[in-house]
C-alpha atoms as a PDB file:
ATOM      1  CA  UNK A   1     -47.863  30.014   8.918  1.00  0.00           C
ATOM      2  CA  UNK A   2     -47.857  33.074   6.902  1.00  0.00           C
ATOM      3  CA  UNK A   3     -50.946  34.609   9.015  1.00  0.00           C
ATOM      4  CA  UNK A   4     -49.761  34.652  12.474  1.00  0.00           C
ATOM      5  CA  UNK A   5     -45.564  35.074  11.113  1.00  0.00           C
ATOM      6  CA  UNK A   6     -43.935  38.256  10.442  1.00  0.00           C
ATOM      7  CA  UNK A   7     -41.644  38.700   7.436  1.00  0.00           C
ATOM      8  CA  UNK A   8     -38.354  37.552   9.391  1.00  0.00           C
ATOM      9  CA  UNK A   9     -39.369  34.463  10.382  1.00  0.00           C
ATOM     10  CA  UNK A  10     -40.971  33.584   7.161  1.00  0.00           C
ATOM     11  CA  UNK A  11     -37.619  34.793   5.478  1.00  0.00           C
ATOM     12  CA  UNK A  12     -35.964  32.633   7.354  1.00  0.00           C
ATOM     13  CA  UNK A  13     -37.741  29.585   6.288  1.00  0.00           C
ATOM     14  CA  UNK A  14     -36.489  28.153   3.470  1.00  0.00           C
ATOM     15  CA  UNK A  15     -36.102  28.637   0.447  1.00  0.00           C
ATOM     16  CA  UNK A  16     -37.857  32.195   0.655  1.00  0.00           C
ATOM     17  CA  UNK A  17     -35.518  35.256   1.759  1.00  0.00           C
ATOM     18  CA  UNK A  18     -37.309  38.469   3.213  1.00  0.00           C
ATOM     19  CA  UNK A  19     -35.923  39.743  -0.319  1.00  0.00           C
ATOM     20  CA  UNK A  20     -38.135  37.649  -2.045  1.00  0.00           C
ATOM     21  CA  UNK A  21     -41.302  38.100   0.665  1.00  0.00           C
ATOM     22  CA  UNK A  22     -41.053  41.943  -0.238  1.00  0.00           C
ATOM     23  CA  UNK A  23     -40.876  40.890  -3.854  1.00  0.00           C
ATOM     24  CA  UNK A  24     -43.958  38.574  -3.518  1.00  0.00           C
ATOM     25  CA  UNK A  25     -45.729  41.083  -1.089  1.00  0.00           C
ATOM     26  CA  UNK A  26     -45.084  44.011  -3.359  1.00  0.00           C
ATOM     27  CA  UNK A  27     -46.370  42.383  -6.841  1.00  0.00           C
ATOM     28  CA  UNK A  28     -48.932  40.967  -5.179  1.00  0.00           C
ATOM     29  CA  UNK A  29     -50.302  44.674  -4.216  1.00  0.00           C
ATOM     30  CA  UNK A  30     -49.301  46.198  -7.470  1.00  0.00           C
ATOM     31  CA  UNK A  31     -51.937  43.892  -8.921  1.00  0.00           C
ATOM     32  CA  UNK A  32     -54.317  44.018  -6.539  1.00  0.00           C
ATOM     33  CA  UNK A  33     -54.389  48.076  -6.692  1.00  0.00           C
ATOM     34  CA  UNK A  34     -53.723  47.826  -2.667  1.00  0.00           C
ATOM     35  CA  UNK A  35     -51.221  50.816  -1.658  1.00  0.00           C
ATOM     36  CA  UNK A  36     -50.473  49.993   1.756  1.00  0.00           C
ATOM     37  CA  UNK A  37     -49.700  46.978   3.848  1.00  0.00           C
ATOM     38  CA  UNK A  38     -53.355  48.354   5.945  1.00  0.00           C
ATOM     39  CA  UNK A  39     -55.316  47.175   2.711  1.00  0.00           C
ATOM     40  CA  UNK A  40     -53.876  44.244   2.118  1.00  0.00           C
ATOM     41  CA  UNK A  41     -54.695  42.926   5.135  1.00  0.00           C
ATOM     42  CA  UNK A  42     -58.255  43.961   4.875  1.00  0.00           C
ATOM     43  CA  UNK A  43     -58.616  42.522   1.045  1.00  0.00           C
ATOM     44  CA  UNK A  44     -56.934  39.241   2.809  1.00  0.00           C
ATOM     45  CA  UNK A  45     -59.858  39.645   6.147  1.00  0.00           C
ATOM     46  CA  UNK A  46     -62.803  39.911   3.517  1.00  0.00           C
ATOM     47  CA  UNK A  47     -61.439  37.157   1.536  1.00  0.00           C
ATOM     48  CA  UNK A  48     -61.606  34.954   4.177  1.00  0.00           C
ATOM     49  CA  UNK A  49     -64.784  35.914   5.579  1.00  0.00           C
ATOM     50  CA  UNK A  50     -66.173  35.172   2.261  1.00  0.00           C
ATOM     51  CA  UNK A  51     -65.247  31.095   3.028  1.00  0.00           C
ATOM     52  CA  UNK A  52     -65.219  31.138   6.723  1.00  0.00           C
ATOM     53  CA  UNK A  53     -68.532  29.364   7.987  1.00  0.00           C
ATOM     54  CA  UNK A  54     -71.281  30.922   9.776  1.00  0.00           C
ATOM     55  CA  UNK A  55     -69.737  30.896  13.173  1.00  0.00           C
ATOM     56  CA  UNK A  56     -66.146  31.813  12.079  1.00  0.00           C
ATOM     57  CA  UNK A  57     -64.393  28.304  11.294  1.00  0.00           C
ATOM     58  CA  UNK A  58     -62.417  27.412   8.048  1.00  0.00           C
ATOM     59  CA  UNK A  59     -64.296  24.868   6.204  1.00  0.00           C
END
């Protein structure tokens, strides 16, 4: 769900509040030394790939 939503719809599923996705999202980045919301989603793309089988499926 959190792949193909955008922060309003996830912040409207409870009990998270786009507060609290900003909170998560920003943390998250602060530890991962990503400065932009561009590198995240590549760290989160070559994480994935890492997993993703040989002809692009999830395992």
């Amino acid at each position: 769900m959190l792949e193909a939503a955008g922060q309003q719809v996830v912040g409207k599923t409870p009990p998270l509040s786009p507060k609290s996705v900003d909170t998560y999202r920003s943390r998250l980045m602060k530890k991962l030394g990503i400065n932009d919301i561009a590198g995240l989603v590549k760290w989160a793309i070559r994480g994935r790939s890492s997993w993703m089988t040989a002809d692009g499926e999830c395992p």
